[in-house]
Protein backbone atom coordinates (compact mmCIF):
# COMPACT_ATOMS: atom_id res chain seq x y z
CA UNK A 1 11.07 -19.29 23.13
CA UNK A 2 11.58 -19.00 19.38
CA UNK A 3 7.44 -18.43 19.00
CA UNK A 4 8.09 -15.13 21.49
CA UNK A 5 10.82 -14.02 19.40
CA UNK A 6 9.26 -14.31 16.01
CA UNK A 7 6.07 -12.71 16.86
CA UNK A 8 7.87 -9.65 18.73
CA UNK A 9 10.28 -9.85 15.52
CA UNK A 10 6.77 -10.20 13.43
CA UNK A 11 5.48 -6.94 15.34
CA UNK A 12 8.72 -5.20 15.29
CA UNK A 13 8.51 -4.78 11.42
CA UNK A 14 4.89 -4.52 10.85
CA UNK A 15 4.20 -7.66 9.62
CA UNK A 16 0.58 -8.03 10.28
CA UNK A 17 -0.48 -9.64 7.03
CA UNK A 18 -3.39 -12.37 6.52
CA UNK A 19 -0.47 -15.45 7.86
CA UNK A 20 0.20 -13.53 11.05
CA UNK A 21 -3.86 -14.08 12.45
CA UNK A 22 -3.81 -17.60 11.59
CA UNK A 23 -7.41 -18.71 12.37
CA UNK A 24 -8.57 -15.81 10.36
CA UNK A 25 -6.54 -16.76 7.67
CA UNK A 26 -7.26 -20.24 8.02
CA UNK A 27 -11.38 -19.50 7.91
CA UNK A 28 -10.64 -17.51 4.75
CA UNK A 29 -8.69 -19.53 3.43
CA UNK A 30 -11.45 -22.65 4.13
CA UNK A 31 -14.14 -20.29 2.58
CA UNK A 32 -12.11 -19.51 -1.13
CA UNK A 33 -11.36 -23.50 -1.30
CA UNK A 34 -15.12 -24.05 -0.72
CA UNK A 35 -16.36 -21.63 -3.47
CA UNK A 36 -13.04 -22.07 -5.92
CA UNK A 37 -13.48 -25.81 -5.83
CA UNK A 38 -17.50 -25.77 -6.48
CA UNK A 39 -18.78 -26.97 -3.26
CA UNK A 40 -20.80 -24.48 -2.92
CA UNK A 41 -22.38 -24.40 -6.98
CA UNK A 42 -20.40 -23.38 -10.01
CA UNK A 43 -17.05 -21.87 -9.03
CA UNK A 44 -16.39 -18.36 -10.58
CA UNK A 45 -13.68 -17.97 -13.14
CA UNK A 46 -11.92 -15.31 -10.77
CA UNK A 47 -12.14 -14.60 -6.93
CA UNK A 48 -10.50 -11.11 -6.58
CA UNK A 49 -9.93 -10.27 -2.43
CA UNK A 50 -9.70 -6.56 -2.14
CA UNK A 51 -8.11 -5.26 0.64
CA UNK A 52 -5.34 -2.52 1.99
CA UNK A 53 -2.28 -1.90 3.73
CA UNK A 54 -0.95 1.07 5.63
CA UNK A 55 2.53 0.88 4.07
CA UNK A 56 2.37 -0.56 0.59
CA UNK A 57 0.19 -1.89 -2.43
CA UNK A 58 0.41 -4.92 -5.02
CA UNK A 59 -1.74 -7.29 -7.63
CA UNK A 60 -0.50 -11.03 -6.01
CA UNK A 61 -1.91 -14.27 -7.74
CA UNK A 62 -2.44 -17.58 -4.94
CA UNK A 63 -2.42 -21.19 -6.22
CA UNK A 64 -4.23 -23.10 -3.61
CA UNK A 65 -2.44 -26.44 -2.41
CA UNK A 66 -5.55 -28.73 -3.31
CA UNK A 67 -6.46 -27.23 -6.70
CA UNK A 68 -9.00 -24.68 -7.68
CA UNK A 69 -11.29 -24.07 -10.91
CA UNK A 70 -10.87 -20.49 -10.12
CA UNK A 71 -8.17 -17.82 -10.38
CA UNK A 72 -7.51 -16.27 -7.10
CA UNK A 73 -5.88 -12.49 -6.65
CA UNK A 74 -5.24 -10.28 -4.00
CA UNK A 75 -5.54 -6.87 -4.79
CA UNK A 76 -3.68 -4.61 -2.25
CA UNK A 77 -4.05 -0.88 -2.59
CA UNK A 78 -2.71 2.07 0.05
CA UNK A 79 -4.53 5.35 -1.01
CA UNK A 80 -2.75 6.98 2.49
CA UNK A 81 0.25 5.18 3.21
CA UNK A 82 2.09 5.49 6.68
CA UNK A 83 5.96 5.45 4.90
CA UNK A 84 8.28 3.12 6.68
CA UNK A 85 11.49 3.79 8.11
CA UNK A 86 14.48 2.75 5.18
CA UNK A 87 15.51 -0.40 6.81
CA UNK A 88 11.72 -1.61 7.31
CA UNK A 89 11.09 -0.37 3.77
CA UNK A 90 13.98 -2.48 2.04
CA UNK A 91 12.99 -5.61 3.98
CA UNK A 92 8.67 -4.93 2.84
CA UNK A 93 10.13 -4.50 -0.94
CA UNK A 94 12.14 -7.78 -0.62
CA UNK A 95 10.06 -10.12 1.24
CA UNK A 96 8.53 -11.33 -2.05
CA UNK A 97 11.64 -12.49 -3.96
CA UNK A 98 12.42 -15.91 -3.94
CA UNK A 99 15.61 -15.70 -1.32
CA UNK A 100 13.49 -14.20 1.27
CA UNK A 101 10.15 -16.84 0.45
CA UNK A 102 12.64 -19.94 0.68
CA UNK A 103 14.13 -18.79 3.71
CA UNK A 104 10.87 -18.01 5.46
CA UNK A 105 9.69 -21.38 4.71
CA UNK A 106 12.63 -23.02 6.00
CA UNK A 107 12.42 -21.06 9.03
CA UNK A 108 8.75 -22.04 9.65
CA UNK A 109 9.47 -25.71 8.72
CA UNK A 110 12.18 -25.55 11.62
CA UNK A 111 9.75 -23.96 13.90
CA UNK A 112 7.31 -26.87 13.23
CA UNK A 113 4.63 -24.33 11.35
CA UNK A 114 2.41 -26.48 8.88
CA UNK A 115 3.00 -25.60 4.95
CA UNK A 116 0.61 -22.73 3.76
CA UNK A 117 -2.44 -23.79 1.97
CA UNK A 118 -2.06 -21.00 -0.81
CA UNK A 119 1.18 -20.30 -2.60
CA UNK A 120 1.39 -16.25 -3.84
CA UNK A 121 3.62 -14.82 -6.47
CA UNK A 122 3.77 -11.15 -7.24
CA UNK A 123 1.68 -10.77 -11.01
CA UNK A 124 4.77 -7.56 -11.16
CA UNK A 125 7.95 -6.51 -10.28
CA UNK A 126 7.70 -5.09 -6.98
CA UNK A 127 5.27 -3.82 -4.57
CA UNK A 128 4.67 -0.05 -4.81
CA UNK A 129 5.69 2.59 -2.22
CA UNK A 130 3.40 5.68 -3.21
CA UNK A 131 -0.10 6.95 -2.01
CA UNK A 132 -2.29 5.27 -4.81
CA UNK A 133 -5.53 4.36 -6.25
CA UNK A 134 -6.61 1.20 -7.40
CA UNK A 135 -9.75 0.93 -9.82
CA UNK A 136 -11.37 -1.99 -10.35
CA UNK A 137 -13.25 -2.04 -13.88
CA UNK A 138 -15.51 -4.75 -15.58
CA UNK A 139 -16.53 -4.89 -19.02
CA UNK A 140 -18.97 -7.63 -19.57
CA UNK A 141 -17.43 -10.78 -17.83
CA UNK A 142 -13.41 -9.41 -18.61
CA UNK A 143 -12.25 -7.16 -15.27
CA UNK A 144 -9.32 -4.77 -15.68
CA UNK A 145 -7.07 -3.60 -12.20
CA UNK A 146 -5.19 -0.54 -12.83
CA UNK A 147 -2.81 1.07 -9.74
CA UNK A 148 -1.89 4.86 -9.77
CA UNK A 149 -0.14 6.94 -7.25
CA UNK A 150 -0.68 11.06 -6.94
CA UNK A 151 2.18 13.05 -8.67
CA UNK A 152 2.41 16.68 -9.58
CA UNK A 153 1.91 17.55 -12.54
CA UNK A 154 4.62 20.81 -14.53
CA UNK A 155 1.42 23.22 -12.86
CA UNK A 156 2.11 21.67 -9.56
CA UNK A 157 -1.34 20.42 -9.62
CA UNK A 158 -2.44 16.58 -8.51
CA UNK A 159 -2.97 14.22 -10.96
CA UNK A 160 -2.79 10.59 -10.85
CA UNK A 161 -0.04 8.51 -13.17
CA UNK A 162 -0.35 4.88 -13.98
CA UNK A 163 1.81 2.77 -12.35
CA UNK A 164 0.85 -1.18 -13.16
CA UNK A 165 -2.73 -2.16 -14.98
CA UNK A 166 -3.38 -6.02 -15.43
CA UNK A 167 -6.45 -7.59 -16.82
CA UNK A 168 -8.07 -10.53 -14.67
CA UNK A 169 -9.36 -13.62 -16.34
């Protein structure tokens, strides 16, 4: 009864992050611990997932539970976002402070849902809410992420304004 109420609570709010298709998760997960830990030959100094969202973007770094030589990000960018209703908004921009992360672990604890494998913290404030662009640039073995959403510029033409940059080991 609980498991029917969180996932039509998880699909009431959008929540269809990596967590919410656990053996796709788990796979991935299996695949970044194989290659961050050198299993398969010399780990990389960075593994940088890029994917998207329909709502919202952010830069997150993930400490894996057993260790890793590399650096792991998730790189989250929403060029077209679908903009969510206020209330679903405010709970997407607070679901990453630490109030809302202990209190969804305790809540999976009591539903008897093993501990997740990677640990992710926000490498900024908050997530951002705009239509964006993310670039990804490398110069030599140094790789620089910078996030920009569309504004208007005083001609009321499109430009694009610099909202977070952060370099990547």
């Amino acid at each position: 009864r609980a498991a029917r109420w969180a996932e039509g609570f998880r699909r009431s709010e959008d929540f269809d992050h990596w967590a919410s298709f656990h053996d796709s998760f788990a796979t991935m997960v299996g695949l970044i611990q194989n290659v961050a830990s050198g299993e398969r030959g010399t780990p990389p100094s960075t593994i940088l997932i890029l994917s998207g969202d329909v709502h919202h973007g952010y830069l997150a770094e993930a400490t894996l539970a057993g260790g890793a030589k590399s650096r792991l990000y998730q790189a989250v960018c929403s060029p077209l976002r679908n903009a969510l209703p206020n209330k679903k908004s405010y709970l997407q921009s607070h679901a990453w402070s630490k109030p809302a992360t202990l209190a969804t672990r305790l809540l999976a604890r009591l539903a008897g849902v093993p501990s997740e494998p990677l640990a992710w913290r926000l490498t900024h404030n908050a997530t951002f809410f705009d239509n964006q662009v993310a670039t990804l640039e490398f110069e030599e073995r140094r790789a620089t992420i910078t996030f920009e959403k569309a504004v208007l510029d005083a001609a009321k033409k499109p430009i694009l304004q610099k909202l977070y940059q952060y370099r990547l080991a």
